[in-house]
Protein backbone atom coordinates (compact mmCIF):
# COMPACT_ATOMS: atom_id res chain seq x y z
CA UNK A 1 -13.76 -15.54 31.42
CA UNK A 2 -13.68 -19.05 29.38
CA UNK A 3 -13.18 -18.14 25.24
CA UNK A 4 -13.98 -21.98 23.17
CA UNK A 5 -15.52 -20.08 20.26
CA UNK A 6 -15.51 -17.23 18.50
CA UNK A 7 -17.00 -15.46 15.34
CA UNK A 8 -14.54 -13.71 13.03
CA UNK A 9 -15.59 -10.94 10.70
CA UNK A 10 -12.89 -10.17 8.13
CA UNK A 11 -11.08 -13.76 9.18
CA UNK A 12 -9.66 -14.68 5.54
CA UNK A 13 -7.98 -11.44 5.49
CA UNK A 14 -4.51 -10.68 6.17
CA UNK A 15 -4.51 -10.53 9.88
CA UNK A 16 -7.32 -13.13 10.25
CA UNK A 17 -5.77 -15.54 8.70
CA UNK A 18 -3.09 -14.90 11.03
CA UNK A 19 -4.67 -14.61 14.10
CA UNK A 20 -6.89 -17.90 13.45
CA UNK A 21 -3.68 -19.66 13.54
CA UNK A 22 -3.33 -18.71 16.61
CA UNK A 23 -6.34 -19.41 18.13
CA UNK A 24 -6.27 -22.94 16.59
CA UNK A 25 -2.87 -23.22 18.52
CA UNK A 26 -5.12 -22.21 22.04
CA UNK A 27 -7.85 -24.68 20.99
CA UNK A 28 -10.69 -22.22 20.47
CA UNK A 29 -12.74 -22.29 17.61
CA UNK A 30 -13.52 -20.23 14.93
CA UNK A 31 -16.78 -19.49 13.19
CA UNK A 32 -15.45 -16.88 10.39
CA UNK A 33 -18.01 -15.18 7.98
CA UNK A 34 -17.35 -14.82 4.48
CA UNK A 35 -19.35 -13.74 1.82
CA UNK A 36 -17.73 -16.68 -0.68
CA UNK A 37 -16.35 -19.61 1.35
CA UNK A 38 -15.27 -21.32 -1.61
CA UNK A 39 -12.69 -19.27 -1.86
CA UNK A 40 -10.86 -19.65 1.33
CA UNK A 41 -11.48 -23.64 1.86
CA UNK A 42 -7.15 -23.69 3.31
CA UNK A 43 -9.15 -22.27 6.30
CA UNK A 44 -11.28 -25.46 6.86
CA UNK A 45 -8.30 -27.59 6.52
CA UNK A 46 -7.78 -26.07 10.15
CA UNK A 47 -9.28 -27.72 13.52
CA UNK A 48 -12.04 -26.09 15.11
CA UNK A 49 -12.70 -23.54 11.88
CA UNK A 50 -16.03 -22.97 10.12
CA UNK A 51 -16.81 -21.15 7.50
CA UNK A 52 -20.12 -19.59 6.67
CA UNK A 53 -21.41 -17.28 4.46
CA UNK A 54 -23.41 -15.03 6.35
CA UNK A 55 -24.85 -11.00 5.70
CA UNK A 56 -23.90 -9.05 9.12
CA UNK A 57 -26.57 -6.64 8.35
CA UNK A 58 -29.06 -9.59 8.23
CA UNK A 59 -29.51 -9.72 11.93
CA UNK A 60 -32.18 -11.99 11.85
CA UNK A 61 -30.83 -14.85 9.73
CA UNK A 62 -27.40 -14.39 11.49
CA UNK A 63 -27.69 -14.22 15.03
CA UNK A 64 -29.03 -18.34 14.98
CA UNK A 65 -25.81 -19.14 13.93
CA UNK A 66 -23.57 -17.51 16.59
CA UNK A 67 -24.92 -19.35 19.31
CA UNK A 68 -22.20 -21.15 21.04
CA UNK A 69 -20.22 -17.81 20.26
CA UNK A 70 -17.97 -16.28 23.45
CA UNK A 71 -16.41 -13.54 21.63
CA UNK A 72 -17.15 -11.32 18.07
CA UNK A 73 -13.59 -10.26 16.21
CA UNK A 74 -14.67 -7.54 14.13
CA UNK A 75 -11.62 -7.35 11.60
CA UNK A 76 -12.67 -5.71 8.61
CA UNK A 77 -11.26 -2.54 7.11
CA UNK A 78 -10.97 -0.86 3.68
CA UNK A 79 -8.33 1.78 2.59
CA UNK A 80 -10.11 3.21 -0.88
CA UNK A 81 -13.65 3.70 -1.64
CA UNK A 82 -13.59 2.85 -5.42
CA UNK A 83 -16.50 3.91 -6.80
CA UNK A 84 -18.84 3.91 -3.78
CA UNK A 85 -18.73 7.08 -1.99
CA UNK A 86 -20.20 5.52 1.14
CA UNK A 87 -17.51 2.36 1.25
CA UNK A 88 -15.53 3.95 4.19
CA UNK A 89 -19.24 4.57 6.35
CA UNK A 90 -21.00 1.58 5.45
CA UNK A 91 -17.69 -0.67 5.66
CA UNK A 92 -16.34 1.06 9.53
CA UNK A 93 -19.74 3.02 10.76
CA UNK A 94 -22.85 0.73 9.60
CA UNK A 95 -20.92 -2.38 9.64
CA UNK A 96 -20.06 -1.79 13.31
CA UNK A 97 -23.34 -0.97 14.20
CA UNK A 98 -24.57 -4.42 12.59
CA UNK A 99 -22.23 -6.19 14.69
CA UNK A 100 -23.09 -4.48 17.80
CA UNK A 101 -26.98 -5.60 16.97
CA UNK A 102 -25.78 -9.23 16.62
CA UNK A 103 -23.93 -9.40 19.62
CA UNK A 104 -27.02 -7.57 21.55
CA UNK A 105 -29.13 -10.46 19.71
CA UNK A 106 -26.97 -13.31 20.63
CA UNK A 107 -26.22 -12.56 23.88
CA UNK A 108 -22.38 -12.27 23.46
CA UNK A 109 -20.80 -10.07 25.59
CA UNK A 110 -17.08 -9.62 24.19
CA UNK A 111 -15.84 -7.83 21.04
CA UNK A 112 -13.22 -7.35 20.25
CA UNK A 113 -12.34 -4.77 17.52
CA UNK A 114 -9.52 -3.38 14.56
CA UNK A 115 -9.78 0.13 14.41
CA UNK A 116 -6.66 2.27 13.31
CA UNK A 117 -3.60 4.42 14.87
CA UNK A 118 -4.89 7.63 14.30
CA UNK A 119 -8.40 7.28 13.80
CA UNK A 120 -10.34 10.12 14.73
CA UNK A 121 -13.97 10.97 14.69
CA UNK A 122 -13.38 14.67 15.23
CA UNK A 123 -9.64 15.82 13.81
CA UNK A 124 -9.49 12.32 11.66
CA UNK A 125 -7.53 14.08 8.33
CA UNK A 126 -9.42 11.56 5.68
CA UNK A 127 -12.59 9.76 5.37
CA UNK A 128 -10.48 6.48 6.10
CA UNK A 129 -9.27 7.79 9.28
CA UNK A 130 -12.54 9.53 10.56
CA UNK A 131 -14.40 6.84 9.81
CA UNK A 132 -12.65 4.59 11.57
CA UNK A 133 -12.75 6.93 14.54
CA UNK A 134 -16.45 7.15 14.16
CA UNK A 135 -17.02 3.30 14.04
CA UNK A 136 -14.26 2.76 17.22
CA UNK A 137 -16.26 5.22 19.45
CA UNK A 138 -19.43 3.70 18.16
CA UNK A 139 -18.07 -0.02 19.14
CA UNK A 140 -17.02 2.18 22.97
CA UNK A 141 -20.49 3.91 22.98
CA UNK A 142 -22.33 3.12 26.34
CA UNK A 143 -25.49 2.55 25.19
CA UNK A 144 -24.32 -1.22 25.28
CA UNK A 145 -23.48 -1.89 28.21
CA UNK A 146 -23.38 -5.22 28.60
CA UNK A 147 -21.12 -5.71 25.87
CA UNK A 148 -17.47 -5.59 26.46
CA UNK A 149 -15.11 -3.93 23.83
CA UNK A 150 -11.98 -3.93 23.14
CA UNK A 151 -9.97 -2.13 20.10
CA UNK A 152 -6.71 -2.23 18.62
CA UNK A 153 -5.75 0.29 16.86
CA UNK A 154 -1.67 -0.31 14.68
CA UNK A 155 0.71 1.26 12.36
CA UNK A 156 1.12 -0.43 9.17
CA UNK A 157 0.99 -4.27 10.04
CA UNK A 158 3.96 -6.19 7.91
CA UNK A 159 4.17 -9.80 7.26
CA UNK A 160 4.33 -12.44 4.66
CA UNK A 161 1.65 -11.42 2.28
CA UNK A 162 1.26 -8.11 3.85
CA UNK A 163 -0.12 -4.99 1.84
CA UNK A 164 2.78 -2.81 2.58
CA UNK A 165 6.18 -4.27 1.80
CA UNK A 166 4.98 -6.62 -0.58
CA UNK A 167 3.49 -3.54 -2.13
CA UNK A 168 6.30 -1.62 -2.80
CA UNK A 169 8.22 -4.87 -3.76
CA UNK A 170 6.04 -5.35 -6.81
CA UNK A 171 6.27 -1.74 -7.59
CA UNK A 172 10.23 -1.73 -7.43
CA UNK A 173 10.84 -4.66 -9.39
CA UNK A 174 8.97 -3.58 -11.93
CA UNK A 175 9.81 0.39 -11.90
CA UNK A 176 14.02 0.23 -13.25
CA UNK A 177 13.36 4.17 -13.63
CA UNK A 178 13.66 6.46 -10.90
CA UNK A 179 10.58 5.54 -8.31
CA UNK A 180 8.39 8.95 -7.23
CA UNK A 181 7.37 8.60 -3.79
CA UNK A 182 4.89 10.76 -2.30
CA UNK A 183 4.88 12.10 1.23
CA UNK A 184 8.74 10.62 1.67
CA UNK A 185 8.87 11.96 5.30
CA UNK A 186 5.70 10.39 6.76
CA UNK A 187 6.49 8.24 9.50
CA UNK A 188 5.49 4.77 10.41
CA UNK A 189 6.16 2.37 13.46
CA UNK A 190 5.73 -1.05 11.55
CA UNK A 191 4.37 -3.71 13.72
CA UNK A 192 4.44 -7.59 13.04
CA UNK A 193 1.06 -9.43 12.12
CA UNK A 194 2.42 -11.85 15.30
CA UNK A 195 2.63 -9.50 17.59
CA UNK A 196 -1.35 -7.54 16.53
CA UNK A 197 -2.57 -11.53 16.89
CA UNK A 198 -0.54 -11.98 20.15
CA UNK A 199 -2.43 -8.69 21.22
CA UNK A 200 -5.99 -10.43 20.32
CA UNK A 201 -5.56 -13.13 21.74
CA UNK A 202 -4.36 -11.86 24.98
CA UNK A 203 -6.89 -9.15 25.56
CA UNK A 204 -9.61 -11.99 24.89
CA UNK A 205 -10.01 -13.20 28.42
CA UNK A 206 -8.21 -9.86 30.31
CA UNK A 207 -10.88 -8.21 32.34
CA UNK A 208 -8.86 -5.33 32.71
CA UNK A 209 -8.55 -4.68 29.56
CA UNK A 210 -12.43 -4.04 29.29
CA UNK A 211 -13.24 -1.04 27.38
CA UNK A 212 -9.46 -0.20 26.61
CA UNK A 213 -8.41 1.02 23.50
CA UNK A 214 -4.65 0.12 22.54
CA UNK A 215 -1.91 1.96 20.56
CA UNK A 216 -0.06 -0.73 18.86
CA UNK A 217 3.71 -0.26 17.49
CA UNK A 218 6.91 -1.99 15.77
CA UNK A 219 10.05 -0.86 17.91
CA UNK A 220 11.54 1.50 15.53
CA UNK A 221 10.16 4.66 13.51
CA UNK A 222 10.99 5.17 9.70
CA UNK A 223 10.56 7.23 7.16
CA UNK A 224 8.33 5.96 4.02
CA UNK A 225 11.50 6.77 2.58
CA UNK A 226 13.92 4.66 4.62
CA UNK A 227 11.29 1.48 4.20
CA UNK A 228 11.02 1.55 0.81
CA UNK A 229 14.72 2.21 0.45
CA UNK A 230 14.68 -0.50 3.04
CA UNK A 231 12.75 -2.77 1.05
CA UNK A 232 14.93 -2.05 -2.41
CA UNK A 233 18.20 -3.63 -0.09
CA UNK A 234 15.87 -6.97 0.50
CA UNK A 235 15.35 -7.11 -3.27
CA UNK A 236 19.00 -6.37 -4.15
CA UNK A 237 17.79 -3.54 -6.40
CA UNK A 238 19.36 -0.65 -6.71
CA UNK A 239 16.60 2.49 -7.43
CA UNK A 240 16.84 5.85 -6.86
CA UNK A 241 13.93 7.48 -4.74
CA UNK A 242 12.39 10.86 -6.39
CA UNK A 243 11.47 12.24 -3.07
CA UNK A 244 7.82 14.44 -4.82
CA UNK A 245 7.10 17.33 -2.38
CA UNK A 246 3.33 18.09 -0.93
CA UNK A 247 2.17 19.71 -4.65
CA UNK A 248 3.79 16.83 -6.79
CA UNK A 249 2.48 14.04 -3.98
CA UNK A 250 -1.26 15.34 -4.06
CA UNK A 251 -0.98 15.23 -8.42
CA UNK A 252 0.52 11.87 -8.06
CA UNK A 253 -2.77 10.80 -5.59
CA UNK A 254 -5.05 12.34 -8.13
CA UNK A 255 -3.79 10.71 -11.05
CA UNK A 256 -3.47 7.20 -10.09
CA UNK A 257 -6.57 7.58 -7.97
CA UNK A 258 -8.63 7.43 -11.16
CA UNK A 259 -7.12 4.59 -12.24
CA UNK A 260 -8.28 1.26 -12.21
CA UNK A 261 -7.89 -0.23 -8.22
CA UNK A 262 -6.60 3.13 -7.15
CA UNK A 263 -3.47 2.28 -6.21
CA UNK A 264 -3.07 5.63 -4.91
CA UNK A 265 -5.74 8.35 -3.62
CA UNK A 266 -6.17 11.60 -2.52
CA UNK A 267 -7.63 10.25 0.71
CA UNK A 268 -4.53 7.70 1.06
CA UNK A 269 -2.64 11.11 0.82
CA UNK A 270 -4.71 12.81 3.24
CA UNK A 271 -3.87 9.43 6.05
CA UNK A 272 -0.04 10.37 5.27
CA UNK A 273 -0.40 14.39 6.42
CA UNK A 274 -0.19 12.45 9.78
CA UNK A 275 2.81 10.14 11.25
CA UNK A 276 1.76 6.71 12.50
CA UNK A 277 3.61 6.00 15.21
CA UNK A 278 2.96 5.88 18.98
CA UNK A 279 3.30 8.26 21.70
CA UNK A 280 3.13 5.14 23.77
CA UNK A 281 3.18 1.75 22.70
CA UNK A 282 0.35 -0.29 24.77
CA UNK A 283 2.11 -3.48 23.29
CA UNK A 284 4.66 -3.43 25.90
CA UNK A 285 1.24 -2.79 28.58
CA UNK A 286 0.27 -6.54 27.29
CA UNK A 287 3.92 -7.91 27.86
CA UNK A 288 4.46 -8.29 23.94
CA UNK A 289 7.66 -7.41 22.81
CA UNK A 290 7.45 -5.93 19.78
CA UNK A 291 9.47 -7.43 16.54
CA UNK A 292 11.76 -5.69 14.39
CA UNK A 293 11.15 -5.97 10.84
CA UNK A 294 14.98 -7.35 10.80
CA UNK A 295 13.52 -10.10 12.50
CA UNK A 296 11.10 -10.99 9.47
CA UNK A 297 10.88 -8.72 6.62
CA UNK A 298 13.90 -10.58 4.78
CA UNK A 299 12.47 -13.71 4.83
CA UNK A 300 9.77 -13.33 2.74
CA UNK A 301 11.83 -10.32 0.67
CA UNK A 302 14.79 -11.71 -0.33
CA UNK A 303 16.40 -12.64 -3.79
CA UNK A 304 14.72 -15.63 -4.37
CA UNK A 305 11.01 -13.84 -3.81
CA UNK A 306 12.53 -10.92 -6.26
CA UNK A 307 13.14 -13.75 -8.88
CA UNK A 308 9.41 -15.09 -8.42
CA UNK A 309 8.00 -11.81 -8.44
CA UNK A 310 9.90 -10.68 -12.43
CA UNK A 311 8.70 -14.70 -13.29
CA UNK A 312 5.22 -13.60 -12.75
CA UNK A 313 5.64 -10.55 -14.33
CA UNK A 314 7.11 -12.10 -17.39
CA UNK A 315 4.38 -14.10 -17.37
CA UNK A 316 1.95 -11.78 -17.43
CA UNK A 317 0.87 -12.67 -13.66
């Protein structure tokens, strides 16, 4: 199966932007979809990228510009709701279903598709989590035959300007108090932003890997504890961890999940009720072997960064 183009949804994410890299490296093309291109013009400094902004639930107007399209990425994901109470099903449910519609329209045949470790339509502990389930089994369904899907479904992704340690870097520098962490003991397999593109880009053309649906891990399992202990050490700081127990760690999700951005809410405390980590890690099924955050975390953590990051603060930034 020959990939020279394909349409990214979610491509000026984290993980897009990482995996178009990647592609441009393979010489296929990307058409990504955006809903402000201004925004993201480094992208069309690269080869073979093209931005567009496009409405995936506007089939009609769409669909004329994928043709040339081998392959759909569907990338997109949210982890809080905000204020709309139907962000989780219209952003992994109806957005799914919109791409599946496109690709029926368009004729293209391959998706390929982010879902999450732990998703689950039926036994999925939060709306982030079921829903995802419930828009992976809806990219599987076989009412679309002719439409081959993939999905990839990872433990927290880390990488420079990840979500995760980055996170928790900002927080630490500016928390000298003791730092209350809820659900200490959940565990998490952290897998490199490389290694999830490596996995796109090899499935891509793989036959066999038709209608698969892959587990993807780091090499090690820690504790939320032990990273963000971890990621105090890359900082130089030295903070004490208030491990909060379940009661104190569902207060702590209630009262920051009113505030502005929720940086923390009762559904992101429902996800941690469950480890994510891998039984079996399909990574090592696609000949990937998987990175250890030694490998990469301290290069974009280190003293210098933790200098930056009390600048900006200083600054007000």
């Amino acid at each position: 199966m020959k990939i020279s183009k394909v349409c990214i949804l979610g491509g000026s994410g984290f993980v897009g932007r990482n995996l178009i890299s990647k592609l441009v490296s393979k010489g296929i093309q990307s058409l990504v979809l955006t809903r402000s291109p201004p925004q993201h013009k480094d992208l069309q400094v690269l080869p073979g990228v093209q931005l567009l902004a496009a409405n995936i639930f506007d089939t009609k107007t769409i669909v004329p510009h994928l043709a040339g399209c081998d392959a759909f990425i569907n990338l997109v994901g949210i982890l809080n709701e905000g204020s709309n109470k139907q962000g989780f099903k219209q952003a992994h449910v109806a957005l799914v279903d919109a791409v599946i519609k496109a690709c029926r329209t368009a004729g293209i045949s391959r998706l390929l598709h982010m879902s999450a470790l732990n998703a689950n339509q039926d036994q999925g502990p939060s709306r982030y989590l079921f829903t995802k389930g419930e828009g992976e089994n809806l990219a599987h369904k076989p009412s679309h035959p002719h439409i081959n899907v993939t999905s990839f479904c990872p433990s927290v992704i880390f990488g420079a300007n990840d979500s995760f340690f980055n996170r928790f870097a900002d927080l630490l520098t500016l928390a000298p108090i003791p730092f209350p962490l809820a659900c200490p003991d959940t565990r998490f397999a952290p897998i490199y932003v490389g290694d999830v593109a490596d996995a796109f880009i090899h499935t891509l053309t793989h036959h066999d890997t038709f209608g698969r649906r892959f587990n993807l891990c780091g090499p090690r399992v820690f504790t939320l504890e032990a990273l963000v202990n971890y990621t105090a050490q890359q900082l130089g700081l030295k903070r004490k961890i208030v491990r909060l127990n379940d009661r104190a760690s569902r207060l702590q999700a209630e009262i920051l999940g009113r505030m502005p951005g929720q940086p923390f809410s009762i559904d992101n405390y429902l996800s941690l009720q469950v480890d994510s980590v891998c039984q079996h890690n399909d990574l090592l099924d696609l000949g990937i072997a998987p990175t250890d955050i030694n490998d990469i975390v301290p290069l974009y953590l280190g003293l210098t960064q933790r200098q930056q990051r009390l600048s900006r603060w200083r600054q007000g930034g």
